[in-house]
C-alpha atoms as a PDB file:
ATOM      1  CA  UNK A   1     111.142  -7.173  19.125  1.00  0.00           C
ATOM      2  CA  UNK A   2     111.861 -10.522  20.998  1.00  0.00           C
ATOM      3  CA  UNK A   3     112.361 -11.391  24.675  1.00  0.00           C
ATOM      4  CA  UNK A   4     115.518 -11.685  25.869  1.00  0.00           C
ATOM      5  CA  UNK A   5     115.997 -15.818  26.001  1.00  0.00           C
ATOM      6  CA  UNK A   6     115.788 -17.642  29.697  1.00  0.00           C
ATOM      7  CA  UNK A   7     119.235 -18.403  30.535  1.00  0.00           C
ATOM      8  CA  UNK A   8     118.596 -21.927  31.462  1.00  0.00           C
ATOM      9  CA  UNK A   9     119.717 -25.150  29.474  1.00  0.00           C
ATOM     10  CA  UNK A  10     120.846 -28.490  29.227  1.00  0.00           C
ATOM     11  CA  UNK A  11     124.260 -27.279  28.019  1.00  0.00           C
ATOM     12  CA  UNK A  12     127.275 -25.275  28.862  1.00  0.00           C
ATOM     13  CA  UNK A  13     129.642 -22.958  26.823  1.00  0.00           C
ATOM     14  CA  UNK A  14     132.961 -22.209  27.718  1.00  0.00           C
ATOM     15  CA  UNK A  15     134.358 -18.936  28.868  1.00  0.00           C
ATOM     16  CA  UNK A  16     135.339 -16.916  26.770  1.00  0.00           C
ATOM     17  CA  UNK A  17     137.163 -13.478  27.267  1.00  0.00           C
ATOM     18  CA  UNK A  18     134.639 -10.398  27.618  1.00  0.00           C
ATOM     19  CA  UNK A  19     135.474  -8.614  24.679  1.00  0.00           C
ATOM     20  CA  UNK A  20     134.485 -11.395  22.954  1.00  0.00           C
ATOM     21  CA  UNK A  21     130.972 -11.843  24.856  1.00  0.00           C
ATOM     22  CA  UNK A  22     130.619  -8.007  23.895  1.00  0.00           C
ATOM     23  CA  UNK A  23     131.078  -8.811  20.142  1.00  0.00           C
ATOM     24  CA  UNK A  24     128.785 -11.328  20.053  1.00  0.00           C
ATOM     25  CA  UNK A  25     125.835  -9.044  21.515  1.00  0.00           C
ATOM     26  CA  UNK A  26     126.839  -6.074  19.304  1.00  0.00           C
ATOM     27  CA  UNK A  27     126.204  -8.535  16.336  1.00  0.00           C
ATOM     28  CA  UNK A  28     122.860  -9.905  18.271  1.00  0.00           C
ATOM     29  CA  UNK A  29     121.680  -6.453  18.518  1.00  0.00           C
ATOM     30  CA  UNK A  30     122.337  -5.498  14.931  1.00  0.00           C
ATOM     31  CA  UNK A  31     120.689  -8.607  13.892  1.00  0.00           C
ATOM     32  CA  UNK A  32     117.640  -7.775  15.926  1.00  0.00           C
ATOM     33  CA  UNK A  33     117.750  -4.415  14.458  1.00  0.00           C
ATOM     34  CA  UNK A  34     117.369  -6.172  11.063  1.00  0.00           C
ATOM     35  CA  UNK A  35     114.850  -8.028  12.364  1.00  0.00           C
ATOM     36  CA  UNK A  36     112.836  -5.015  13.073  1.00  0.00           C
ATOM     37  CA  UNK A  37     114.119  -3.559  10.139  1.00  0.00           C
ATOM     38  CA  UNK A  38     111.807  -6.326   7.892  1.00  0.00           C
ATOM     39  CA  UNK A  39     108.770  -5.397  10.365  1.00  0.00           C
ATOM     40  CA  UNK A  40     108.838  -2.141   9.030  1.00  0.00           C
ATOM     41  CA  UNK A  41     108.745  -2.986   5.152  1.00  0.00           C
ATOM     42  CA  UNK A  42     105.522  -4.844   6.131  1.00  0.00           C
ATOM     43  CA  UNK A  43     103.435  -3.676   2.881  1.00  0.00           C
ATOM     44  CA  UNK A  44     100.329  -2.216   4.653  1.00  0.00           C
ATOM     45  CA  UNK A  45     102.050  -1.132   7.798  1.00  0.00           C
ATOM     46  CA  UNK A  46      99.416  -0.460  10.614  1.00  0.00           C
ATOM     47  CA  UNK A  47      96.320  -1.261   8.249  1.00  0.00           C
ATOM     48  CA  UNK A  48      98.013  -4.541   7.051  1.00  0.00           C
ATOM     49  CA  UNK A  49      97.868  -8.221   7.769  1.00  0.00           C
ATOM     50  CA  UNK A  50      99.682  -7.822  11.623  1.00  0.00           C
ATOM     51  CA  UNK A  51      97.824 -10.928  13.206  1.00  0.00           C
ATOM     52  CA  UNK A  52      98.735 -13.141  10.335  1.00  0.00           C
ATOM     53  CA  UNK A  53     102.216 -11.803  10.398  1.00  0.00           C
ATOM     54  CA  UNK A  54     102.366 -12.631  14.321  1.00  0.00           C
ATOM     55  CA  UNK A  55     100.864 -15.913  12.926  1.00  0.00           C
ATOM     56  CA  UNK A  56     103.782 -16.318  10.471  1.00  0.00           C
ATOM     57  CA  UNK A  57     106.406 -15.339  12.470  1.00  0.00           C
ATOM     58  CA  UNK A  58     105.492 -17.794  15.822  1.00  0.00           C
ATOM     59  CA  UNK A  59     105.396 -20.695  12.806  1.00  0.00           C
ATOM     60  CA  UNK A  60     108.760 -20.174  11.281  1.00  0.00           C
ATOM     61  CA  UNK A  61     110.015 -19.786  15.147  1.00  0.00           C
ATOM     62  CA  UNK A  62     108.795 -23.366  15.590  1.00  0.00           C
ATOM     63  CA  UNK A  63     109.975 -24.885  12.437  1.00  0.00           C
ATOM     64  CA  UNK A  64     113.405 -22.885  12.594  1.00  0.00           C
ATOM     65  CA  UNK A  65     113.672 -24.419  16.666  1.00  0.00           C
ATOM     66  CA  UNK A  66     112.445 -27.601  16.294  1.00  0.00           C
ATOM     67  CA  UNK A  67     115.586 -29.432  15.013  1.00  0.00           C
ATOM     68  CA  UNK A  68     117.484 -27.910  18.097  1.00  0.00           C
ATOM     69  CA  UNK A  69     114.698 -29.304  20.266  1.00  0.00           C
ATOM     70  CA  UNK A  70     114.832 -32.890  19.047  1.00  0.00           C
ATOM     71  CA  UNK A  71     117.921 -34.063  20.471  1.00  0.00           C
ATOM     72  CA  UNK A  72     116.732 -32.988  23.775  1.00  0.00           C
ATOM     73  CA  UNK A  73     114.904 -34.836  26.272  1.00  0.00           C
ATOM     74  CA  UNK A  74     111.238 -34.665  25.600  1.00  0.00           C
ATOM     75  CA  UNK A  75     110.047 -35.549  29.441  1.00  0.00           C
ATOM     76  CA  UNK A  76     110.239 -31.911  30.613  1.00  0.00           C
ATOM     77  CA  UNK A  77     108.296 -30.260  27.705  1.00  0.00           C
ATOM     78  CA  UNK A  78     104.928 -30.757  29.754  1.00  0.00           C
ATOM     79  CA  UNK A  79     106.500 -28.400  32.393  1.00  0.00           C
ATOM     80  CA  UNK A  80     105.214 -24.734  33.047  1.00  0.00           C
ATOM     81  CA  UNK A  81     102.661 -24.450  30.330  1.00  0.00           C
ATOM     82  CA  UNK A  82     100.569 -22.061  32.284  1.00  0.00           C
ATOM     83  CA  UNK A  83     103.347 -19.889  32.549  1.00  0.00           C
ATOM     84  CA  UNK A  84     104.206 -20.553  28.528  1.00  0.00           C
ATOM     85  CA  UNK A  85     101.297 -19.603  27.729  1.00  0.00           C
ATOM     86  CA  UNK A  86     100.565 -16.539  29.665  1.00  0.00           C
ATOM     87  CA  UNK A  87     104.084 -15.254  28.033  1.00  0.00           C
ATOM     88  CA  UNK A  88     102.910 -16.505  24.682  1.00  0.00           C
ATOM     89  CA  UNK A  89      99.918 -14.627  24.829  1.00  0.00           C
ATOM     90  CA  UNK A  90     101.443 -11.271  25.903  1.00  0.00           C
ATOM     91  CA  UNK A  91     104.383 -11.778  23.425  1.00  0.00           C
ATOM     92  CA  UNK A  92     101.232 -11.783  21.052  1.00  0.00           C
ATOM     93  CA  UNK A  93     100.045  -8.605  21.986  1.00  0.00           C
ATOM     94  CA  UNK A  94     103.684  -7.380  21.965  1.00  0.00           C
ATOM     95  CA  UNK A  95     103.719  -8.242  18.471  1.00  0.00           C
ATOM     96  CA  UNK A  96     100.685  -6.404  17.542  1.00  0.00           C
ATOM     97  CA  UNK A  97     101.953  -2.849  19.082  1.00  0.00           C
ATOM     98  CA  UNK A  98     105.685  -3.458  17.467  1.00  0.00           C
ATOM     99  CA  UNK A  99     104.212  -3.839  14.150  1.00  0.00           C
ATOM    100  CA  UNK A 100     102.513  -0.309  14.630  1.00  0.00           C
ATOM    101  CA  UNK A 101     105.486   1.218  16.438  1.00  0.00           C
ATOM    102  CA  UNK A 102     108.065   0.203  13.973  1.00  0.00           C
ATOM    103  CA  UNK A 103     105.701   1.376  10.708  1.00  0.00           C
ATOM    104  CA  UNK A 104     104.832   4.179  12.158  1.00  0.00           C
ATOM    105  CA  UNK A 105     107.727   6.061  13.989  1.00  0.00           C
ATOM    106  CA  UNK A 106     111.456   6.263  13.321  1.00  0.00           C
ATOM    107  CA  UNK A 107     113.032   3.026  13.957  1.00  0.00           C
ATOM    108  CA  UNK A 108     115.493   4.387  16.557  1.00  0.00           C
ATOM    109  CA  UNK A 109     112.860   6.160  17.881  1.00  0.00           C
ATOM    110  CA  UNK A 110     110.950   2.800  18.868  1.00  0.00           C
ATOM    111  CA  UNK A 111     113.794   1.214  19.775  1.00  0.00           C
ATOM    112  CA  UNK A 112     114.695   3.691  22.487  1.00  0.00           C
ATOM    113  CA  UNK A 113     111.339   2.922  23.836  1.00  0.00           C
ATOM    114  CA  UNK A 114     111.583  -0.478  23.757  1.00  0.00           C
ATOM    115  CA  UNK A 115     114.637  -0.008  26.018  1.00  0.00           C
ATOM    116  CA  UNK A 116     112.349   1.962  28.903  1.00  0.00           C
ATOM    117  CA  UNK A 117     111.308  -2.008  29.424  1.00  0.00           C
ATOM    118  CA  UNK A 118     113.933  -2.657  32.476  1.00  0.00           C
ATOM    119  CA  UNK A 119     112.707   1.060  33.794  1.00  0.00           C
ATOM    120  CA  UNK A 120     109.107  -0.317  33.904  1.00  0.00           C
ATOM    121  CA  UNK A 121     110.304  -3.583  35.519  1.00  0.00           C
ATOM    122  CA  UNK A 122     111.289  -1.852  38.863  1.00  0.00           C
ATOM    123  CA  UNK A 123     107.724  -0.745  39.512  1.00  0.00           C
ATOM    124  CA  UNK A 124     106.138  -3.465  38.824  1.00  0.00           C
ATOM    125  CA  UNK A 125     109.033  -5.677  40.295  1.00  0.00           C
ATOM    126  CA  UNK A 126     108.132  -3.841  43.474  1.00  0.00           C
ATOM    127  CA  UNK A 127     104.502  -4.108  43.179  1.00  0.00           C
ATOM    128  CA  UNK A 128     103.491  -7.594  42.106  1.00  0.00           C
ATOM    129  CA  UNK A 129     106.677  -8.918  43.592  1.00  0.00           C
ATOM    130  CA  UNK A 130     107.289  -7.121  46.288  1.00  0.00           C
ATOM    131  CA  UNK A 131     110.929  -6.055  45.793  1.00  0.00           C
ATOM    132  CA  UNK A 132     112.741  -3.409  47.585  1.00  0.00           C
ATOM    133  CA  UNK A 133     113.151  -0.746  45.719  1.00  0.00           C
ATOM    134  CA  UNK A 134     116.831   1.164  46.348  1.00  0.00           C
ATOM    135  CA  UNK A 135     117.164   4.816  45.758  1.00  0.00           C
ATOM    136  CA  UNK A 136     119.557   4.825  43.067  1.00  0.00           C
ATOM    137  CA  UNK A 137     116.377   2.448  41.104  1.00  0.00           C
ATOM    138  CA  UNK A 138     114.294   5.245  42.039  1.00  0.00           C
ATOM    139  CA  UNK A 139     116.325   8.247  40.947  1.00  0.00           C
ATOM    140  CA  UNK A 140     116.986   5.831  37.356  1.00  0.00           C
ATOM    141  CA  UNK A 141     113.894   5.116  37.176  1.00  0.00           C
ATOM    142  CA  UNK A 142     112.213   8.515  36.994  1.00  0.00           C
ATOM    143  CA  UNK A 143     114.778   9.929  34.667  1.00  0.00           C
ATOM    144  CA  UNK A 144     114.027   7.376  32.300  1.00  0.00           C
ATOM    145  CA  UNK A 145     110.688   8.091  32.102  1.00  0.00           C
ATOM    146  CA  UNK A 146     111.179  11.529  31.384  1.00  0.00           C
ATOM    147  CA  UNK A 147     113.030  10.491  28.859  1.00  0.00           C
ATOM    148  CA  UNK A 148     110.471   8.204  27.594  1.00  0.00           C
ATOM    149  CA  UNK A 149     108.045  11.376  27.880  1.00  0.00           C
ATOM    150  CA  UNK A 150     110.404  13.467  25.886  1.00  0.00           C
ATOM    151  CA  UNK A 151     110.417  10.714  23.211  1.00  0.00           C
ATOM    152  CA  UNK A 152     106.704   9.811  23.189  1.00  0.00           C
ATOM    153  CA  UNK A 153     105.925  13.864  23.704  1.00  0.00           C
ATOM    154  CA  UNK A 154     102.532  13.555  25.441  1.00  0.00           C
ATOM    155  CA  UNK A 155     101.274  17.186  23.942  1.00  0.00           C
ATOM    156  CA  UNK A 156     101.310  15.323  20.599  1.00  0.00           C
ATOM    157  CA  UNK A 157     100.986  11.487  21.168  1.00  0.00           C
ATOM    158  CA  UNK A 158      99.761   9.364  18.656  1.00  0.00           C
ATOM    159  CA  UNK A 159      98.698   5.516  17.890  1.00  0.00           C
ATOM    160  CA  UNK A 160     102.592   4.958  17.054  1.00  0.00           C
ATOM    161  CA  UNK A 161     104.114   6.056  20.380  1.00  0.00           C
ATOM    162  CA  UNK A 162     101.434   4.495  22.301  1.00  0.00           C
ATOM    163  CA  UNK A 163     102.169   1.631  20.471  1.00  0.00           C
ATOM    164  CA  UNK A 164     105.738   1.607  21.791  1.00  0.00           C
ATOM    165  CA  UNK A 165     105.186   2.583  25.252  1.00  0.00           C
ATOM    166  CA  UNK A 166     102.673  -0.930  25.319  1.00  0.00           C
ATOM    167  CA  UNK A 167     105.287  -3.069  23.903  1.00  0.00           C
ATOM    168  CA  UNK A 168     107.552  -2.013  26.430  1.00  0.00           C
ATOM    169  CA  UNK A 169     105.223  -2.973  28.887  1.00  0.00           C
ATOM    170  CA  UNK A 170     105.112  -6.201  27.315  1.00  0.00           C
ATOM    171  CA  UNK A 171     108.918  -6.807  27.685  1.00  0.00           C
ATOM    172  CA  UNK A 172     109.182  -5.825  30.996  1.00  0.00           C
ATOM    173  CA  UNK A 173     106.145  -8.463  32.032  1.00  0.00           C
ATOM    174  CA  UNK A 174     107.321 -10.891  30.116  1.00  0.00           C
ATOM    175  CA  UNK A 175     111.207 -10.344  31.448  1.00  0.00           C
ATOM    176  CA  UNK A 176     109.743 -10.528  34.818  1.00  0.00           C
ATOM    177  CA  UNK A 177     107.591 -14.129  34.012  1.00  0.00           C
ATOM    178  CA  UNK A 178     111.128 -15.048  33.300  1.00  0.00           C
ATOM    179  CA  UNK A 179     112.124 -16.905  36.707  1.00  0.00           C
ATOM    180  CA  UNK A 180     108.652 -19.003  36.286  1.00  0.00           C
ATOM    181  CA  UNK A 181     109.844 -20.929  33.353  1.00  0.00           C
ATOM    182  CA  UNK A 182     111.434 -24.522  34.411  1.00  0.00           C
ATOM    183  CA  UNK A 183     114.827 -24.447  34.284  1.00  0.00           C
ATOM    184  CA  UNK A 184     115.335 -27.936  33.048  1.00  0.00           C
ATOM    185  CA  UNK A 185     113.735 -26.735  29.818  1.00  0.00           C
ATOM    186  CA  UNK A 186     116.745 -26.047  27.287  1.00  0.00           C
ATOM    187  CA  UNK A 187     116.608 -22.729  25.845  1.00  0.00           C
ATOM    188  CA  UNK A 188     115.646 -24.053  22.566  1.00  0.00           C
ATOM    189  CA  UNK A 189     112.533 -25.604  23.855  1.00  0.00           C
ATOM    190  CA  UNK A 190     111.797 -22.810  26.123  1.00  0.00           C
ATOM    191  CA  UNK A 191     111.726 -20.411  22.915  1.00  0.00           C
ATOM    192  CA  UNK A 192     109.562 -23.414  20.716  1.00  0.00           C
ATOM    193  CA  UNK A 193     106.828 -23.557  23.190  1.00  0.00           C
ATOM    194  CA  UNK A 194     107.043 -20.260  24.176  1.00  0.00           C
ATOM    195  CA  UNK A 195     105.786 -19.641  20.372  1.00  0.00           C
ATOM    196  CA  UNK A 196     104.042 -22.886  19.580  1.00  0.00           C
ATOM    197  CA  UNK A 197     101.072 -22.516  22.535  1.00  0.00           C
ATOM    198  CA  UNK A 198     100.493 -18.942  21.039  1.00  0.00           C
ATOM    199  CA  UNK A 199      99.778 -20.520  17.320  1.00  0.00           C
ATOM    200  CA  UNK A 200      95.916 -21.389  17.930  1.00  0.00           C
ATOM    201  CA  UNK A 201      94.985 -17.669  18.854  1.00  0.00           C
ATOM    202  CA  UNK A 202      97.558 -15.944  16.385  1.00  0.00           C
ATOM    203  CA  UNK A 203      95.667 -18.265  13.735  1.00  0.00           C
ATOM    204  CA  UNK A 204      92.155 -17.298  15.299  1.00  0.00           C
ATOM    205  CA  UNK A 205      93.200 -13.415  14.992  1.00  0.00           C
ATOM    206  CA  UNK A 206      94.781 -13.976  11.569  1.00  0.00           C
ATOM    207  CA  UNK A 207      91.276 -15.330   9.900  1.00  0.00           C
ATOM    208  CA  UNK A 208      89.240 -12.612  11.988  1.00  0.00           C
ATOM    209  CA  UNK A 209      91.499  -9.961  10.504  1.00  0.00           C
ATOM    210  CA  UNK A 210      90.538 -11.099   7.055  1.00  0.00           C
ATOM    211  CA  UNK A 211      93.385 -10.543   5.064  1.00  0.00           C
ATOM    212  CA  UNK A 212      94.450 -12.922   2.174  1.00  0.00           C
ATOM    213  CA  UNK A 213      97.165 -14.810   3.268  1.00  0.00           C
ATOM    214  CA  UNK A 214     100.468 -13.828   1.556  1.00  0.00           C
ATOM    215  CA  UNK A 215     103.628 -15.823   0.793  1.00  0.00           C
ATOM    216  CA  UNK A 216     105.813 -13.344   0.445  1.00  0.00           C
ATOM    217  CA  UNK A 217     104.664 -11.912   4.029  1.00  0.00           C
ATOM    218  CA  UNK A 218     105.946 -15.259   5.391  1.00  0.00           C
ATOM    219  CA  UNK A 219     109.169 -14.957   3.878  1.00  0.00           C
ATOM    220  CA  UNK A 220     109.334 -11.510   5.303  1.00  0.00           C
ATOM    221  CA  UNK A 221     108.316 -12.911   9.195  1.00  0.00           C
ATOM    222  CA  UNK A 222     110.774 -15.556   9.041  1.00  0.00           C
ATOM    223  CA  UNK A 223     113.466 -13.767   8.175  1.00  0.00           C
ATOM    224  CA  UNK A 224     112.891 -11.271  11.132  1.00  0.00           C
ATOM    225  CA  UNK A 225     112.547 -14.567  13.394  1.00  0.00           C
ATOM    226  CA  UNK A 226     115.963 -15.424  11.986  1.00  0.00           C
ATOM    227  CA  UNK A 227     117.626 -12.360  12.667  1.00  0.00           C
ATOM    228  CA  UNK A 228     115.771 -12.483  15.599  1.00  0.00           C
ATOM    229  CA  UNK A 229     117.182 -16.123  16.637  1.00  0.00           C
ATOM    230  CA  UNK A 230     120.563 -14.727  16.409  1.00  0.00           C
ATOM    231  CA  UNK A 231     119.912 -12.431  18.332  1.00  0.00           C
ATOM    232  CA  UNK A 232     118.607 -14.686  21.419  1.00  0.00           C
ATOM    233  CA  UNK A 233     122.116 -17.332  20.637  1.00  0.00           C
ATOM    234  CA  UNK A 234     124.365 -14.632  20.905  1.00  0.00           C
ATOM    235  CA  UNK A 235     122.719 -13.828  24.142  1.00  0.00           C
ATOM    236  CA  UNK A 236     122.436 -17.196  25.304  1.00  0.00           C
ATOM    237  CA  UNK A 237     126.260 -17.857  24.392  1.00  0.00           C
ATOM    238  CA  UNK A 238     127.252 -14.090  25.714  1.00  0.00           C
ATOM    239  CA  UNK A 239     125.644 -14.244  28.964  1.00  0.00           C
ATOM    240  CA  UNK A 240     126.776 -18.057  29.808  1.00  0.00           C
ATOM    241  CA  UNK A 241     130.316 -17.613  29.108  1.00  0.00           C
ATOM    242  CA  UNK A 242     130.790 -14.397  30.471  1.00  0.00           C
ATOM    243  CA  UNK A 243     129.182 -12.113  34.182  1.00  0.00           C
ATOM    244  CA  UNK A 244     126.475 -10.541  33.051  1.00  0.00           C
ATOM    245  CA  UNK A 245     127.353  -7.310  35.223  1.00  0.00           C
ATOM    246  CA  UNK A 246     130.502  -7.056  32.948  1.00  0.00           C
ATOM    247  CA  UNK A 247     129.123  -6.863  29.559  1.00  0.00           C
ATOM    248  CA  UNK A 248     125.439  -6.191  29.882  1.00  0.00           C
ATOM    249  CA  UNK A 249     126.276  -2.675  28.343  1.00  0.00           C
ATOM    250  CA  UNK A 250     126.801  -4.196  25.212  1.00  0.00           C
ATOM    251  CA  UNK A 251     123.029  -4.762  24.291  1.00  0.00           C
ATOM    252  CA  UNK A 252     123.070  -0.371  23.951  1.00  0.00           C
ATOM    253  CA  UNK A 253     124.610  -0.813  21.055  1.00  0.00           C
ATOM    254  CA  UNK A 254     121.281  -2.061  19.503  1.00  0.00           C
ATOM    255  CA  UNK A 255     120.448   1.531  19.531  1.00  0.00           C
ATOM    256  CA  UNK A 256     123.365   3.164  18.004  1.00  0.00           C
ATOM    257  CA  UNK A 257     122.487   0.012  15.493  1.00  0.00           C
ATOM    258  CA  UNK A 258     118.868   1.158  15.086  1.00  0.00           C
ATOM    259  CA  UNK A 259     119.994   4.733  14.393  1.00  0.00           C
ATOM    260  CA  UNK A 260     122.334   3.883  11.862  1.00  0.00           C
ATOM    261  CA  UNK A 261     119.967   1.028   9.994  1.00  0.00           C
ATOM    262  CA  UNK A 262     117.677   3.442  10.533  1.00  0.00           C
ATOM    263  CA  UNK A 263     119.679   6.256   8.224  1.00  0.00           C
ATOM    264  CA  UNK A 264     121.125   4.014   5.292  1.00  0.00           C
ATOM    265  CA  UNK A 265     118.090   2.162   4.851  1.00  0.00           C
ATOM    266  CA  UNK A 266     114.985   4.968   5.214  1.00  0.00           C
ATOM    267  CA  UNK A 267     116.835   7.851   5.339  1.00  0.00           C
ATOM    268  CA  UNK A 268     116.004   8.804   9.134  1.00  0.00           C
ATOM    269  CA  UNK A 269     117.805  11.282  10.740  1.00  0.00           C
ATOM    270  CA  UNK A 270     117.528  11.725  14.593  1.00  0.00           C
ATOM    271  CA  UNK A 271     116.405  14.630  16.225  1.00  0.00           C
ATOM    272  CA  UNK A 272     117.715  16.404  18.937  1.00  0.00           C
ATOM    273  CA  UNK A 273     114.710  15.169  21.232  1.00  0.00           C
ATOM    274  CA  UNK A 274     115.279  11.533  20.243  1.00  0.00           C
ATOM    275  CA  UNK A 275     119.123  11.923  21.039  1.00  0.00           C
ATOM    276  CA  UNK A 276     118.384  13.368  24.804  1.00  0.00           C
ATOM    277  CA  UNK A 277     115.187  10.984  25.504  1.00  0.00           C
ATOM    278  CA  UNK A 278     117.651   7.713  24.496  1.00  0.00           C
ATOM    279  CA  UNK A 279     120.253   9.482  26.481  1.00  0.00           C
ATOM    280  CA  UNK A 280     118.275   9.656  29.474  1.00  0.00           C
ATOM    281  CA  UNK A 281     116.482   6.283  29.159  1.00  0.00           C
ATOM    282  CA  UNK A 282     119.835   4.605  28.523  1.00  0.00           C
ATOM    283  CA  UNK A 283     122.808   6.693  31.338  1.00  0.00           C
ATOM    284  CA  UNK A 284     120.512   5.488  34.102  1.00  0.00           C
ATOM    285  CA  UNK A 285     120.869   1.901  32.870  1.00  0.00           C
ATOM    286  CA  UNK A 286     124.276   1.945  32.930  1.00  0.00           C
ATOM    287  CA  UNK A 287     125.058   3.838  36.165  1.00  0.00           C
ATOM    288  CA  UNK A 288     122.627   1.221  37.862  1.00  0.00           C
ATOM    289  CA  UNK A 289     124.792  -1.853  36.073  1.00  0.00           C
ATOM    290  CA  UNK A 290     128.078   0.003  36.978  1.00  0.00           C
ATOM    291  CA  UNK A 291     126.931   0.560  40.544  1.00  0.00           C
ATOM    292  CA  UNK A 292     126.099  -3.355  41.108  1.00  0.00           C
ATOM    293  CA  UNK A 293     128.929  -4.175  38.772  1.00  0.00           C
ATOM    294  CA  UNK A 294     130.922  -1.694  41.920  1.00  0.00           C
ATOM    295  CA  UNK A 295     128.987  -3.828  44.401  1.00  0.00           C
ATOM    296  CA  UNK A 296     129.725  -7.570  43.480  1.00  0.00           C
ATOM    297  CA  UNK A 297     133.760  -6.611  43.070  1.00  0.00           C
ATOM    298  CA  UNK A 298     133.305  -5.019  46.804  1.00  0.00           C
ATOM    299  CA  UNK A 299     131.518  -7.966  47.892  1.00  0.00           C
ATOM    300  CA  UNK A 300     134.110 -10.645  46.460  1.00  0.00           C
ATOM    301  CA  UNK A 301     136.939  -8.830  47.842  1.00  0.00           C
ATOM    302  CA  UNK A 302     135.628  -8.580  51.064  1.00  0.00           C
ATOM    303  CA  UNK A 303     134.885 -12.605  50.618  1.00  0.00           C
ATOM    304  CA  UNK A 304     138.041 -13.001  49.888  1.00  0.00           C
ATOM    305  CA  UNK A 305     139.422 -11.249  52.748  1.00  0.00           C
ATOM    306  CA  UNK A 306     137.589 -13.100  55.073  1.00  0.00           C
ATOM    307  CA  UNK A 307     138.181 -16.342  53.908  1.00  0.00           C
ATOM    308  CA  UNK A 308     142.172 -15.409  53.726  1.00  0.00           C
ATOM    309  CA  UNK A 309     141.677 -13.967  57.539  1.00  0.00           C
ATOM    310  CA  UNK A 310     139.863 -17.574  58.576  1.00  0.00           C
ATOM    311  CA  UNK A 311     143.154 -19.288  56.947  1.00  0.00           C
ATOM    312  CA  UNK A 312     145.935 -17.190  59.000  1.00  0.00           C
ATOM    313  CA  UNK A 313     144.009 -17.840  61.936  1.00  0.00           C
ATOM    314  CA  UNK A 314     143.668 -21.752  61.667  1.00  0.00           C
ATOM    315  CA  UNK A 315     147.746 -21.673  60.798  1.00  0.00           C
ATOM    316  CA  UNK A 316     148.698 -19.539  63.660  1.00  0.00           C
ATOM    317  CA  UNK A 317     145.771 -21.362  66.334  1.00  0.00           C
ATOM    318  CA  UNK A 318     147.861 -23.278  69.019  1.00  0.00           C
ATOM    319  CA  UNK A 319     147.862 -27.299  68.846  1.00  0.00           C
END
């Protein structure tokens, strides 16, 4: 579980063709799946060291980031910290509720939750940001939440789903606090502070929990930030290169990804109610990316036209 990275930066990567940008997040999203895969070997699952692995996995963040951030210019680190740190914070909590989700439910399962996040966006888009809210968002977003409430099944909910359904919530607020980070912040430095500011309270949580602190549970959190870090380049590198309307469907794959992870590695095999709650979470996401993918092609063409109509009549306009 990781927020997708701010597309802002100090550099730019060339185009490349869109089945390429479509590989790359395919590999992203099975390397996130990995990355969630590690969460949910965590010895002690729910009852185990979760703060200290938040802890561990913010510190190898920073350590893995900070050669990335050094050749960059320093000046603009002292930038949107409130903002940092209000996403820090609630990437914390995020943490907490992903540990629980992934040990305690199937790790498709989760991950089909997780993806309700840009359904819960819309709502709160429209309330806290007062966005317009079309139709076709409506009608998407209330048959993804009944998917999400065939998935979660509220007859027989338990700590795991709940678990889920908050991270979710996380995402989507933290996707959202997007736009508020500074865009001359490289995306390496973004991602550093983002989990350096949250260190002092992860380490204040980790002690309160208790736990003896565990080497090999730092080996296993910073190999899910690793995974996790490939994840956010390939996005980085995916979404610069290429229009994000033309190969945003590519990140589903993360959940034919968990699915199959999922099988091979714990032997999970997905129900029929997990296969039509993802299905119902995930059509309405594409039909609302095919419909403004339908949109910006109608728009440019009728640009285009116009502009081509404004040239015949300068040629043919008397002297």
């Amino acid at each position: 579980m990781f927020d997708p990275p701010s597309r802002t930066g100090a550099f730019i990567v060339r185009t490349i063709s869109v089945g390429l940008a479509m590989t790359l997040l395919v590999i992203g999203n099975l390397s996130a799946t990995f990355s969630d895969a590690l969460v949910k070997t965590m010895e002690g699952g729910p009852d185990g060291a979760i703060f200290q692995f938040a802890l561990f996995r913010q510190v190898s963040a920073v350590l893995i980031l900070l050669p990335f951030c050094l050749t960059a210019p320093v000046k603009n680190l002292n930038k949107g910290l409130k903002w940092h740190a209000l996403r820090a914070h609630i990437w914390l909590l995020g943490v907490f509720f992903s540990v629980i989700a992934l040990t305690t439910m199937p790790l498709a399962t989760a991950n089909a939750i997780f993806y309700a996040a840009p359904l819960i966006m819309l709502p709160l888009a429209a309330i806290f940001l007062r966005e317009k809210l079309s139709a076709p968002s409506i009608i998407a977003a209330v048959v993804g939440f009944i998917g999400v409430l065939i998935l979660v099944r509220p007859t027989e909910l338990d700590w795991g789903a709940s678990s889920a359904l908050i991270v979710a919530v996380t995402l989507a607020v933290n996707n959202l606090l997007i736009p508020k980070i500074p865009r001359e912040q490289t995306v390496s430095q973004t991602l550093m502070l983002h989990n350096l500011i949250g260190i002092p309270i992860a380490f204040a949580l980790a002690l309160y929990e208790g736990m003896p602190f565990s080497l090999d549970l730092f080996w296993r959190a910073a190999g899910s930030t690793a995974f996790i870090l490939v994840y956010a380049a390939t996005c980085v590198i995916a979404y610069r290169a290429a229009e994000s309307n033309k190969i945003a469907s590519a990140e589903y794959s993360g959940l034919v990804c968990a699915v199959g992870v999922g099988l091979v590695l714990f032997g999970e095999v997905p129900d029929m109610m997990m296969i039509v709650g993802t299905t119902l979470i995930v059509v309405p996401l594409i039909w609302l990316a095919g419909r403004e993918k339908h949109k910006a092609r109608k728009a440019k063409k009728a640009a285009s036209l116009a502009a081509n109509q404004k040239v015949t009549e300068e040629a043919i306009e008397p002297v």
